[in-house]
C-alpha atoms as a PDB file:
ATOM      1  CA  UNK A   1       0.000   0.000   0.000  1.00  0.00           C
ATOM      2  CA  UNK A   2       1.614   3.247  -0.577  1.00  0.00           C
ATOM      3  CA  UNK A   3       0.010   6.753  -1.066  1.00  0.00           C
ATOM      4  CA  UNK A   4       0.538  10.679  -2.314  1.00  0.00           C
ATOM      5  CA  UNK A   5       0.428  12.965   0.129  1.00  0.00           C
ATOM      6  CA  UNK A   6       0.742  16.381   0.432  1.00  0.00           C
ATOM      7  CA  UNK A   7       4.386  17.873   3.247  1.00  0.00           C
ATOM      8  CA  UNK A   8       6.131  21.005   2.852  1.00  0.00           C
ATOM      9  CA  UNK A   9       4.155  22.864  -0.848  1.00  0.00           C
ATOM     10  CA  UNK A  10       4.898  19.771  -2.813  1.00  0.00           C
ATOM     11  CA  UNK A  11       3.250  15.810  -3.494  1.00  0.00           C
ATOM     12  CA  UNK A  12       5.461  12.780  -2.146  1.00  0.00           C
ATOM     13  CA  UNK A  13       4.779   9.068  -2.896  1.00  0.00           C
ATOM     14  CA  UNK A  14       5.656   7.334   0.356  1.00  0.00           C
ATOM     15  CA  UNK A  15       4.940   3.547   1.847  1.00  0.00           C
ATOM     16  CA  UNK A  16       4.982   2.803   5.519  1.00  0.00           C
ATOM     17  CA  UNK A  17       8.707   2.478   6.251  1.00  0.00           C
ATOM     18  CA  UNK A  18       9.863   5.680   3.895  1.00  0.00           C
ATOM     19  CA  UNK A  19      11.523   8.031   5.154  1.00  0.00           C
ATOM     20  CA  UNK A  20      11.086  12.076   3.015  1.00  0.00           C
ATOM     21  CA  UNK A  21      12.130  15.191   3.293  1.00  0.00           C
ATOM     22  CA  UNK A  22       9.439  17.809   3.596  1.00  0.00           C
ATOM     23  CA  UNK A  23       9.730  21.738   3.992  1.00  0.00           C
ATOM     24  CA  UNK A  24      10.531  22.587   7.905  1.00  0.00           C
ATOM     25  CA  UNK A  25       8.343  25.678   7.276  1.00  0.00           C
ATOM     26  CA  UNK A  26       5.384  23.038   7.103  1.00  0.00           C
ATOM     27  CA  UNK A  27       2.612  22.547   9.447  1.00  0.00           C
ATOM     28  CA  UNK A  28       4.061  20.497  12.362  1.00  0.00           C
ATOM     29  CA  UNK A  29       7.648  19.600  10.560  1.00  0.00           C
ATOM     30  CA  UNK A  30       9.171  21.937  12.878  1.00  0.00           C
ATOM     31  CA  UNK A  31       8.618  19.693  15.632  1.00  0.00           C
ATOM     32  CA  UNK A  32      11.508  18.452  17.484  1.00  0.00           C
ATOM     33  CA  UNK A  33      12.736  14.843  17.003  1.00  0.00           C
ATOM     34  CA  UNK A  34      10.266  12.106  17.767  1.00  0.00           C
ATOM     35  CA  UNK A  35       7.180  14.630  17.243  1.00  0.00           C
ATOM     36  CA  UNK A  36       4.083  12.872  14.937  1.00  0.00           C
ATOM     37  CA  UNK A  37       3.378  14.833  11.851  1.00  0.00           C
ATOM     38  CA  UNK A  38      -0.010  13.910  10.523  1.00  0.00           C
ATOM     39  CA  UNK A  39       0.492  14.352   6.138  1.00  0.00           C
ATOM     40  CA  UNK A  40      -2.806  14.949   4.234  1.00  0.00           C
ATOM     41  CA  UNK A  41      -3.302  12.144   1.723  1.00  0.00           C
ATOM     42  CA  UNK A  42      -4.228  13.405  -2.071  1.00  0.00           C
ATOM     43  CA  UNK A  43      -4.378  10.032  -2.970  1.00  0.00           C
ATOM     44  CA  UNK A  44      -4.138   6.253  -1.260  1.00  0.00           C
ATOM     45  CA  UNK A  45      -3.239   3.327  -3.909  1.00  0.00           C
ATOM     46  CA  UNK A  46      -3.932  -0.395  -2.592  1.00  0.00           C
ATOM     47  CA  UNK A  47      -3.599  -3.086  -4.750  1.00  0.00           C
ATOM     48  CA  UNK A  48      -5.654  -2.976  -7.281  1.00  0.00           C
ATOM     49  CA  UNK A  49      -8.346  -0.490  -5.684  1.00  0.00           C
ATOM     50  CA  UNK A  50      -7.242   3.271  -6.051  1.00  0.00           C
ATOM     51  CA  UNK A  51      -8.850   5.881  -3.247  1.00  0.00           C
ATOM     52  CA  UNK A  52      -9.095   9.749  -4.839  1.00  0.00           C
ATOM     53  CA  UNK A  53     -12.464  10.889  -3.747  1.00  0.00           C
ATOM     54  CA  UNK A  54     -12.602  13.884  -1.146  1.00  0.00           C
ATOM     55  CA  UNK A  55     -15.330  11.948   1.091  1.00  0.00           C
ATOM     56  CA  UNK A  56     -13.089   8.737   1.435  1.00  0.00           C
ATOM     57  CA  UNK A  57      -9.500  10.473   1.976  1.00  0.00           C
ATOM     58  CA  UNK A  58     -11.248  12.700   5.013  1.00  0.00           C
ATOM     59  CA  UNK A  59     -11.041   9.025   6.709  1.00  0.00           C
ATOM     60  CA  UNK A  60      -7.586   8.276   6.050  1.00  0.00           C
ATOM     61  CA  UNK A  61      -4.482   9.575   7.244  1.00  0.00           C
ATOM     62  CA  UNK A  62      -0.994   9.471   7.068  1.00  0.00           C
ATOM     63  CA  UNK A  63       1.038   9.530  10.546  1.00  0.00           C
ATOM     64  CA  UNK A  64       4.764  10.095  10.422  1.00  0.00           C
ATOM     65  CA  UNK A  65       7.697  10.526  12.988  1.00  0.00           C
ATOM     66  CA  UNK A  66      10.243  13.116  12.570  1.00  0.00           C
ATOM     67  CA  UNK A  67      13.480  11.429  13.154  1.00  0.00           C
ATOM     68  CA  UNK A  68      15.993  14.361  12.337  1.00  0.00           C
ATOM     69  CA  UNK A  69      16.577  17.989  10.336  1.00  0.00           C
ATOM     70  CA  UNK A  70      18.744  18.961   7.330  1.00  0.00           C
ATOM     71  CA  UNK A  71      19.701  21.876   4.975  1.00  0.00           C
ATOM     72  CA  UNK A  72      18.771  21.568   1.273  1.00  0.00           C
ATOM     73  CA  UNK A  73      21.042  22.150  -2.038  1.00  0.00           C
ATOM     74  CA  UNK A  74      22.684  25.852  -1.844  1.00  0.00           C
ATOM     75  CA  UNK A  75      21.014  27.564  -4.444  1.00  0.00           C
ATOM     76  CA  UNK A  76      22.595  30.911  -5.751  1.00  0.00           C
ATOM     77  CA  UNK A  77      20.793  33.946  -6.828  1.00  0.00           C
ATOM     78  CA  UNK A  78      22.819  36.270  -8.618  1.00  0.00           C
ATOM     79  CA  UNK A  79      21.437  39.485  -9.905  1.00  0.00           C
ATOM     80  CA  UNK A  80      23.010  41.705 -12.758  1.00  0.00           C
ATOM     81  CA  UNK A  81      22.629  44.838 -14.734  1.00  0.00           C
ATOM     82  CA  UNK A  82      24.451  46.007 -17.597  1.00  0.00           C
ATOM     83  CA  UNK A  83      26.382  48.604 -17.845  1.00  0.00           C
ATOM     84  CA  UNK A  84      25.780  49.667 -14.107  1.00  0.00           C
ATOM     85  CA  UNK A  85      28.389  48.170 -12.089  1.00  0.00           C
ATOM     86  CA  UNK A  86      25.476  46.448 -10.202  1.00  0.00           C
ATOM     87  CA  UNK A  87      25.971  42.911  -9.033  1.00  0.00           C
ATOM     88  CA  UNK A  88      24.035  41.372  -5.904  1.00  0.00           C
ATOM     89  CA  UNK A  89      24.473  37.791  -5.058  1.00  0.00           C
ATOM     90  CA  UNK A  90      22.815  35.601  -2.461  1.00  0.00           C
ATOM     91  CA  UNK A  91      22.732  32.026  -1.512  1.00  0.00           C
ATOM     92  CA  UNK A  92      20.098  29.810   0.410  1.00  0.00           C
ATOM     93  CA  UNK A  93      19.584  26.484   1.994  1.00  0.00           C
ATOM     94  CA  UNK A  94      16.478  25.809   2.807  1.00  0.00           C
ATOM     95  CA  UNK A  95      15.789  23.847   5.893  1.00  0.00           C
ATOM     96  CA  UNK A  96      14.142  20.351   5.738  1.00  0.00           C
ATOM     97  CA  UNK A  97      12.405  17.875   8.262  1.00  0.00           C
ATOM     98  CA  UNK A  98      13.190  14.288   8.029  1.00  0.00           C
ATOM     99  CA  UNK A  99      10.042  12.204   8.542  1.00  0.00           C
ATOM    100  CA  UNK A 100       9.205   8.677   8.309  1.00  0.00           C
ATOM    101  CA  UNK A 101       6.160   7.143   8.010  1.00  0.00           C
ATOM    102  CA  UNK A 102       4.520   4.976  10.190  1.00  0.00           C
ATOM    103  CA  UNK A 103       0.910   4.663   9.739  1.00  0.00           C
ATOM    104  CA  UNK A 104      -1.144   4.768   6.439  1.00  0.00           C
ATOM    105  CA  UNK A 105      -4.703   3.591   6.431  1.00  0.00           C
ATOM    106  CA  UNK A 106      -8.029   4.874   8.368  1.00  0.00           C
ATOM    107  CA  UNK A 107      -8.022   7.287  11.311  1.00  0.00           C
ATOM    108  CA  UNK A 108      -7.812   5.567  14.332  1.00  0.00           C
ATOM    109  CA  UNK A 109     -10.582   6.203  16.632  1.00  0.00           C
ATOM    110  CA  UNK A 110      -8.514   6.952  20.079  1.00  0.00           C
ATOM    111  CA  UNK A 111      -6.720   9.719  18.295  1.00  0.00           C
ATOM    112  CA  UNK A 112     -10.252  11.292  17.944  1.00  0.00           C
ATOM    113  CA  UNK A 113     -10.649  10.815  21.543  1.00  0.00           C
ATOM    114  CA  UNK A 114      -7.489  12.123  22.836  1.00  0.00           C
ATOM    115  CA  UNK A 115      -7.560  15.455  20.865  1.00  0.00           C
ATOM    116  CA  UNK A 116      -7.662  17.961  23.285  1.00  0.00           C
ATOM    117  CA  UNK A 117     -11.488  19.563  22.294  1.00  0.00           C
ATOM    118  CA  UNK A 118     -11.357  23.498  22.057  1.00  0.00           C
ATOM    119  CA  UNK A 119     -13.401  25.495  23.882  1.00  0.00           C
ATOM    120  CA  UNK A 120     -15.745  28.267  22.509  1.00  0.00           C
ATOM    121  CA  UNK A 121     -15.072  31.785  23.516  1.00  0.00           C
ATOM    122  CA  UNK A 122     -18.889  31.377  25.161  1.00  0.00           C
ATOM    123  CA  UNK A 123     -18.034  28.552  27.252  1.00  0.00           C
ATOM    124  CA  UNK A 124     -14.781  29.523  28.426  1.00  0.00           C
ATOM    125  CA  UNK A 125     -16.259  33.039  29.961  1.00  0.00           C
ATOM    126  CA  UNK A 126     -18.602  31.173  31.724  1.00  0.00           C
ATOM    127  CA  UNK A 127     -15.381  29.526  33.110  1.00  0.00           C
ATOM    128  CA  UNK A 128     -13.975  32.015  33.884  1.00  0.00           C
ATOM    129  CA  UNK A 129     -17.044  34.085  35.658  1.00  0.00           C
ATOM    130  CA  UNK A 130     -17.785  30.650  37.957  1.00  0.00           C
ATOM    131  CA  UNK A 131     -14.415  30.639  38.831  1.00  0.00           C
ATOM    132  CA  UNK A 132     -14.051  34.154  40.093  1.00  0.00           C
ATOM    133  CA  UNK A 133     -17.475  33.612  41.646  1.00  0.00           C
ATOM    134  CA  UNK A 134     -15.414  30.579  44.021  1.00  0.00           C
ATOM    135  CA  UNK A 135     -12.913  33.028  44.935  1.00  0.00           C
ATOM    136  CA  UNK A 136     -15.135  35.169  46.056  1.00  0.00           C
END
């Protein structure tokens, strides 16, 4: 089983096992070693059945562990203009999160129940009002 899914502003075919490199600037790739990283799946291939509607893939996900960080290739920007004397040059490395994947298939249902819940603004005056009312 292996799917596409969606790290960093780019598409990544990855089995359970793989190890890529997504954009650190990503959702949850900055995470420090050992951190999950949930990937959004675009599109989940097994066997011979192939998964690509919107309805089915909000059931599936795509768990991975970070297991390390790395630079990209330097890439060089140089700037020029004729005639002017004007030269401007600039190099970058962008910074990557190593993650491998552990988990491809349905969402599991205790993940649903451990999510911390937020609270609405509503409900966490009325917090906030009872408790001031027990210290009083």
């Amino acid at each position: 089983m292996y799917a596409i899914v969606r790290g960093g502003g780019r598409q990544h075919r990855v089995a359970v096992g793989d190890v890529i490199e997504i954009n650190a600037a990503a959702k949850g790739a900055t995470a420090t070693v050992g951190a999950t990283v949930e990937l959004p799946a675009v599109l989940v291939v097994d066997g011979p059945s192939v998964t690509a509607g919107a309805t089915a893939l909000a059931d599936i996900t795509v768990t991975g562990e970070v297991v390390g960080h790395a630079k990209g290739p330097k890439i060089r920007i140089l700037k020029y203009k004729n005639k002017t004397g004007y030269r401007r040059r600039v190099g970058h490395r962008q910074p990557l999160a190593l993650v491998k994947v552990t988990h491809i298939g349905p969402r599991v249902a205790a993940d649903r129940k451990t999510a911390p819940k937020r609270a609405s603004a509503k409900a966490a005056a009325d917090q906030a009002t009872a408790a001031q009312a027990t210290v009083e």
